[in-house]
N, C-alpha and C. Protein backbone atom coordinates (compact mmCIF):
# COMPACT_ATOMS: atom_id res chain seq x y z
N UNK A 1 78.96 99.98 157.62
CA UNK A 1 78.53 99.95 156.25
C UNK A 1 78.12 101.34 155.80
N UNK A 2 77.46 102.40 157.02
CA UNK A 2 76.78 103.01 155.95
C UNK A 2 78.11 104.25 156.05
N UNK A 3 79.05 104.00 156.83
CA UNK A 3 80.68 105.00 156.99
C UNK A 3 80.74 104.81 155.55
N UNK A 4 81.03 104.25 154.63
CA UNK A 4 81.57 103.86 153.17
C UNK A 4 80.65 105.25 152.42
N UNK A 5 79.46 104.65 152.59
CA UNK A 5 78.65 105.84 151.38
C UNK A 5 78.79 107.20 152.16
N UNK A 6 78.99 107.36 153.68
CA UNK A 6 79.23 108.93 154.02
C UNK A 6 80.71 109.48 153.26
N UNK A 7 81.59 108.70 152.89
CA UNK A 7 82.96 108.99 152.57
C UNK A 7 82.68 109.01 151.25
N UNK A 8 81.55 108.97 150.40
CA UNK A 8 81.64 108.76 149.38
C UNK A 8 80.71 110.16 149.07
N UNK A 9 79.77 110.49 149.73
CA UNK A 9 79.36 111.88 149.91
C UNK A 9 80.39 112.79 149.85
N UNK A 10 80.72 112.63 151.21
CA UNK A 10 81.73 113.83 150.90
C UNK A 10 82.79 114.11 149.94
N UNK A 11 83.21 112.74 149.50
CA UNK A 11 84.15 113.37 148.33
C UNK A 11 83.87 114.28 147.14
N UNK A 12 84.66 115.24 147.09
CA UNK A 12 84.73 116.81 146.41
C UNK A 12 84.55 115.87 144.62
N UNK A 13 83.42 115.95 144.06
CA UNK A 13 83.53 115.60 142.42
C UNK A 13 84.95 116.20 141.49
N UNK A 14 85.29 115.40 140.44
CA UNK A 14 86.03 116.06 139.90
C UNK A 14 85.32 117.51 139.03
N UNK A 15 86.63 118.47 138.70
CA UNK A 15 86.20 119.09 138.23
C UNK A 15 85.90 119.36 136.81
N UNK A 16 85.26 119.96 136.58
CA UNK A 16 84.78 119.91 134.51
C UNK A 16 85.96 119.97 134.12
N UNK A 17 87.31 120.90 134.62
CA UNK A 17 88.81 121.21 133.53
C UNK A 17 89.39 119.62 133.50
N UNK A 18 89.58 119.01 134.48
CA UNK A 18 89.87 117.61 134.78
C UNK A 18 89.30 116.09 133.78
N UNK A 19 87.87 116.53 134.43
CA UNK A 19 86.99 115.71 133.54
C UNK A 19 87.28 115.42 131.74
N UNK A 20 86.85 116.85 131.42
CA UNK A 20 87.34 116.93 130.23
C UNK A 20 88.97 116.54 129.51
N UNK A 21 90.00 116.59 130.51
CA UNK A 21 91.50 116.60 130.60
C UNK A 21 91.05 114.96 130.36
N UNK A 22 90.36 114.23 131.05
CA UNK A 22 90.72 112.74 131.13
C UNK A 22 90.06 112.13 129.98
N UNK A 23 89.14 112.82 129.45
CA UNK A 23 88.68 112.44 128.23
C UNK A 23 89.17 112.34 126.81
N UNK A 24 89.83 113.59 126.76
CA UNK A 24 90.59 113.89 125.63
C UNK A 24 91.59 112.66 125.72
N UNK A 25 92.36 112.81 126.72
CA UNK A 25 93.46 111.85 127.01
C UNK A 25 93.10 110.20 126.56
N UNK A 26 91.80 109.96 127.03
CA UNK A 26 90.87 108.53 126.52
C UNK A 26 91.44 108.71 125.16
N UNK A 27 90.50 109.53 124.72
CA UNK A 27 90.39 109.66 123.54
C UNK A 27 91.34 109.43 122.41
N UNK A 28 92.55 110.45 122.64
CA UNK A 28 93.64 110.21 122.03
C UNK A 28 94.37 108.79 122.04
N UNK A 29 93.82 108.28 123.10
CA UNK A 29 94.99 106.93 123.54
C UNK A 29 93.80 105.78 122.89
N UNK A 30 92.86 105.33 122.42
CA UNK A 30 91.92 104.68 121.92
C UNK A 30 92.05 105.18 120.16
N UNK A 31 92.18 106.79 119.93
CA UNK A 31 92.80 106.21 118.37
C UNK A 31 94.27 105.85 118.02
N UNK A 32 94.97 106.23 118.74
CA UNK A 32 96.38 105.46 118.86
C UNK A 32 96.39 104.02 118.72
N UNK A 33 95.13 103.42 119.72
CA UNK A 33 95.03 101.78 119.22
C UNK A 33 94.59 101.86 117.91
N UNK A 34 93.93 102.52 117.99
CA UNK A 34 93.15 101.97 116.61
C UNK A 34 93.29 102.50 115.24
N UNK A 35 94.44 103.26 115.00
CA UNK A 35 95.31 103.55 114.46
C UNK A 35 96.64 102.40 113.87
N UNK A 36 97.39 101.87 115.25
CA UNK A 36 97.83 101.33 115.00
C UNK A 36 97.47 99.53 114.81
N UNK A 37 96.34 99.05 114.80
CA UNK A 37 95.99 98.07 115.16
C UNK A 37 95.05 97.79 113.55
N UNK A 38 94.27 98.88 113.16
CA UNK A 38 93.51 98.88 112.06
C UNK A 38 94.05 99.73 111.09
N UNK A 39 93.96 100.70 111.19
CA UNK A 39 94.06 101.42 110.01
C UNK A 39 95.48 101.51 109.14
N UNK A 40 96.63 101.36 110.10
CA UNK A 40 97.98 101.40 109.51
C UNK A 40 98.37 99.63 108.73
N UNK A 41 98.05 98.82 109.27
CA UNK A 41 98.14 97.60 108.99
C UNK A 41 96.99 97.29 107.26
N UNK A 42 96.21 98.09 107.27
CA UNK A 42 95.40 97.91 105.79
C UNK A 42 96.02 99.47 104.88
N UNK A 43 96.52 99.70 105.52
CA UNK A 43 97.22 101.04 104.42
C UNK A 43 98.35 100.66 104.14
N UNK A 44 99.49 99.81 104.30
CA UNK A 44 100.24 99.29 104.28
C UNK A 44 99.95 97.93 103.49
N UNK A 45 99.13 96.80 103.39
CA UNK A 45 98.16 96.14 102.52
C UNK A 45 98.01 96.72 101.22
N UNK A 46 97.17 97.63 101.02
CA UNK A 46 96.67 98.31 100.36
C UNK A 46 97.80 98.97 98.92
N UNK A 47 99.70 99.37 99.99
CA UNK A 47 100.35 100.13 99.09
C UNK A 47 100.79 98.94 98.61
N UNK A 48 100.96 97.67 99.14
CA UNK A 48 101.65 96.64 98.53
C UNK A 48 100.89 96.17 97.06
N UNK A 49 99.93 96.02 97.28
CA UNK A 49 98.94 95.47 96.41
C UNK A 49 98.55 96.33 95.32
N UNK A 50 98.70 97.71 95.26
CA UNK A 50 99.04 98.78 94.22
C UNK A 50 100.09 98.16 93.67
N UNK A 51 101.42 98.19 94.08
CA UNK A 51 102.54 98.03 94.17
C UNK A 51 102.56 96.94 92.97
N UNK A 52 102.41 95.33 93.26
CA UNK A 52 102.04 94.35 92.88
C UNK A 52 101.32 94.56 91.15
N UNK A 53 100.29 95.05 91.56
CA UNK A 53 99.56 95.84 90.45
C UNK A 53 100.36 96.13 89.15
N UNK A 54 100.89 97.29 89.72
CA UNK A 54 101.89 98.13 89.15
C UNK A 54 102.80 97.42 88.23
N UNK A 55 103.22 96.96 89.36
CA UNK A 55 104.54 95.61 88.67
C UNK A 55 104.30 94.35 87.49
N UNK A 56 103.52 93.98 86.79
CA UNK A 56 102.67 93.05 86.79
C UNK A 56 102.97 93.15 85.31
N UNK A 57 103.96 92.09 84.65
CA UNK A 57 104.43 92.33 82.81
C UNK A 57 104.22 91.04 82.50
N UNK A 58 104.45 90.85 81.57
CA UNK A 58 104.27 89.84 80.42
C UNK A 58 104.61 88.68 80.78
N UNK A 59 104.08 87.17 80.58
CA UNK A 59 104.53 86.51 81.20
C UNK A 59 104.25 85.92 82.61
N UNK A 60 104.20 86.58 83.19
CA UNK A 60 103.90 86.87 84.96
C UNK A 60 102.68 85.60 85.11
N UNK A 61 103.17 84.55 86.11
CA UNK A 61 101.55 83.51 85.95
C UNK A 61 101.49 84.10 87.02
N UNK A 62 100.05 84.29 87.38
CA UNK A 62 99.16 85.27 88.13
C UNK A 62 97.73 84.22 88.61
N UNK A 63 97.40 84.85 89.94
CA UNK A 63 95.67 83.97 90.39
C UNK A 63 94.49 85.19 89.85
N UNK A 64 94.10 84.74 89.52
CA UNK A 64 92.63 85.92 89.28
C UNK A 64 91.58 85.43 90.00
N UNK A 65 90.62 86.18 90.32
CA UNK A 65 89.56 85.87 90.98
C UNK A 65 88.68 84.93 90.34
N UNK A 66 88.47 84.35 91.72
CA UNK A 66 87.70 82.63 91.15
C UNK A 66 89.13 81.83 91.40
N UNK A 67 89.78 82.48 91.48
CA UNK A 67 91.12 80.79 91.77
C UNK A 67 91.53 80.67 90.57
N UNK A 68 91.53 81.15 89.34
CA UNK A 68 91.92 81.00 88.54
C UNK A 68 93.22 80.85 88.04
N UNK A 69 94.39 79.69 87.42
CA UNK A 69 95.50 80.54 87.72
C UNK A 69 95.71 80.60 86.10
N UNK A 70 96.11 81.86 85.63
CA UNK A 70 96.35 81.66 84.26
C UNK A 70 98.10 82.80 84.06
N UNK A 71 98.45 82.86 82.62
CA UNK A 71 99.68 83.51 82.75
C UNK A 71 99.42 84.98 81.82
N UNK A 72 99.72 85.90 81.75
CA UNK A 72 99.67 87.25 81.32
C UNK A 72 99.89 87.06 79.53
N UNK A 73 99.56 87.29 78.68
CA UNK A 73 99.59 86.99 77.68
C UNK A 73 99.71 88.72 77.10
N UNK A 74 98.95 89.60 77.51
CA UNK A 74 99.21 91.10 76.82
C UNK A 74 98.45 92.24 78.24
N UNK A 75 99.56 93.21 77.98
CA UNK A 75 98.83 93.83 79.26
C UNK A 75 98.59 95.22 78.45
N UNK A 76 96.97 95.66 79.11
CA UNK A 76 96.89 96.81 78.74
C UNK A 76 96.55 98.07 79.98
N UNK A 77 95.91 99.32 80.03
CA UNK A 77 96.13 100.05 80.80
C UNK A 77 94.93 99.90 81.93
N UNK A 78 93.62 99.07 81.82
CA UNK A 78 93.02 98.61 82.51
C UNK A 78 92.79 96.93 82.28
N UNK A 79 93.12 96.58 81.41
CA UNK A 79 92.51 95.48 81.16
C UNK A 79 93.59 94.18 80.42
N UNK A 80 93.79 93.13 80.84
CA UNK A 80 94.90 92.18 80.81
C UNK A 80 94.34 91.14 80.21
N UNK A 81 95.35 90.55 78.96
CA UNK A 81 94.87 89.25 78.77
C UNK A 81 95.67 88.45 79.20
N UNK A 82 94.53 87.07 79.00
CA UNK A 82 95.46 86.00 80.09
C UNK A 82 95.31 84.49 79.77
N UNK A 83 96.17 84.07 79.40
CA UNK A 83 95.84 82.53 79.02
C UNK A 83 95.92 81.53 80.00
N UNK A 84 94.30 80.62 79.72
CA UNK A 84 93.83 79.76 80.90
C UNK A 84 94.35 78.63 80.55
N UNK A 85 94.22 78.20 79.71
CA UNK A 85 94.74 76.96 79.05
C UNK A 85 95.14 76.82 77.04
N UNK A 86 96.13 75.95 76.86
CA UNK A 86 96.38 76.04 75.53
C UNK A 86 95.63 77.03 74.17
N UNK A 87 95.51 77.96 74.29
CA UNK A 87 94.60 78.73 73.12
C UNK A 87 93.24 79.53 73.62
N UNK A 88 93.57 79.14 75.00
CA UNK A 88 92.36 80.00 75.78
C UNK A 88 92.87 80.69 76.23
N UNK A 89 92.75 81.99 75.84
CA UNK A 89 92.70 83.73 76.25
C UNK A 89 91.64 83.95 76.81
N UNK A 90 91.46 85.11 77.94
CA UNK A 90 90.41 85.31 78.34
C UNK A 90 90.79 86.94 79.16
N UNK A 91 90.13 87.50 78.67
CA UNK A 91 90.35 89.42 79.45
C UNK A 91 89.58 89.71 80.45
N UNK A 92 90.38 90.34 80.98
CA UNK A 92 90.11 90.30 82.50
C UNK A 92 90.57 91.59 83.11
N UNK A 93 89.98 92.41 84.19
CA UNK A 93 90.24 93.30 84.68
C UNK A 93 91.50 93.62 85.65
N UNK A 94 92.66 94.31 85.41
CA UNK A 94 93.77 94.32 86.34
C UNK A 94 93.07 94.39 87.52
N UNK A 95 92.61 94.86 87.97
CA UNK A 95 91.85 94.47 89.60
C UNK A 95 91.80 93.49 90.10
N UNK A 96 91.14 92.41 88.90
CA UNK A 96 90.70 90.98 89.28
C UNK A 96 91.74 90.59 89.47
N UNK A 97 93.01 90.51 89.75
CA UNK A 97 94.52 89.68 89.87
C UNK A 97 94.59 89.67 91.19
N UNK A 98 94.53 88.94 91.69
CA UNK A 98 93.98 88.55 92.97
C UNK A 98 95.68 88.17 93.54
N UNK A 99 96.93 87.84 92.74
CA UNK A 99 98.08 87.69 93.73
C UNK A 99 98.98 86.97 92.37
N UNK A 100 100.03 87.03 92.32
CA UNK A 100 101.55 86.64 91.63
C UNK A 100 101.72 85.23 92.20
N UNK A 101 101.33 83.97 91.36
CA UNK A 101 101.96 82.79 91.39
C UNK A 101 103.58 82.25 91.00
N UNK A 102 104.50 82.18 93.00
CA UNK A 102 105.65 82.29 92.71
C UNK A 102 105.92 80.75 91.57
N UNK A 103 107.38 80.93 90.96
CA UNK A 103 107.56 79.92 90.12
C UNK A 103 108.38 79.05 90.90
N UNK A 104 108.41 79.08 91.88
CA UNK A 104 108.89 77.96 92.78
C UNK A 104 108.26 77.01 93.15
N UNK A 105 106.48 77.60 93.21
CA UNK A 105 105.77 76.54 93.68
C UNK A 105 105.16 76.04 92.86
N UNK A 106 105.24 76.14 91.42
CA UNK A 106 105.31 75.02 90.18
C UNK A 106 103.56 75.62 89.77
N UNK A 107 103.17 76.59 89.80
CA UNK A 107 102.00 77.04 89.74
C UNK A 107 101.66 77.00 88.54
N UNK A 108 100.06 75.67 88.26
CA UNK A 108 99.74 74.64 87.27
C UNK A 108 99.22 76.10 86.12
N UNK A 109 99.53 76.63 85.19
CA UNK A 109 98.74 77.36 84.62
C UNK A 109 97.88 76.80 83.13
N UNK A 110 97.73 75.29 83.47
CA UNK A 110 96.91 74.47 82.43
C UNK A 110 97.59 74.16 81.43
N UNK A 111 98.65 74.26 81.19
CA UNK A 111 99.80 73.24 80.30
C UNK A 111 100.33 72.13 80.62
N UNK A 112 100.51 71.31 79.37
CA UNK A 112 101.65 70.19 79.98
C UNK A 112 102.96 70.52 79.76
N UNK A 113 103.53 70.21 80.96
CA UNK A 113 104.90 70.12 80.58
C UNK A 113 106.12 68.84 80.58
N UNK A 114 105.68 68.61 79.14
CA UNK A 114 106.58 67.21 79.41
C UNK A 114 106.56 66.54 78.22
């Protein structure tokens, strides 16, 4: 038993050029994860949803925050109107557009249709 800790004495420490060599190397390879794991995956998020933004005309039924789903009625350079139901307009911040309700999935924007 105590052969183990004499072999462990004698071994020569690494040296500081080494030490430091294995650190950097950590280093680099831990923001590489986290690079690719966090930060590229919400910057990529982020251009879509500009993107989206961007895109966003007349017409367009849209969710706003709160779940809201209403349809674009006039767009301006910050600020959008949007009808909730029959004669209800209501302005609202392009920010607040929380996502594009496709028209496939019959997205209710408080009318009847029929």
């Amino acid at each position: 038993m105590y052969s183990w800790y004499l072999v462990l004495a004698q071994a020569k420490p690494a040296s500081p050029q080494s030490s430091f060599m294995s650190t950097m190397v950590m280093m680099a390879v831990l923001f590489g994860i986290f690079y690719f794991l966090l930060i590229r995956p919400q910057q990529k998020q982020a251009k879509e949803r500009r993107a989206m933004l961007a895109a966003l005309k007349k017409g367009d039924n849209v969710v706003v925050a709160g779940g809201i789903h209403a349809r674009i009625i006039e767009i301006g350079e910050r600020v959008l109107t949007v009808e909730i139901a029959d004669r209800v307009k209501v302005k609202v911040n392009r920010d607040a557009v929380a996502g594009l309700v496709q028209s496939d999935t019959g997205g209710d924007t408080g009318r009847k249709t029929g």
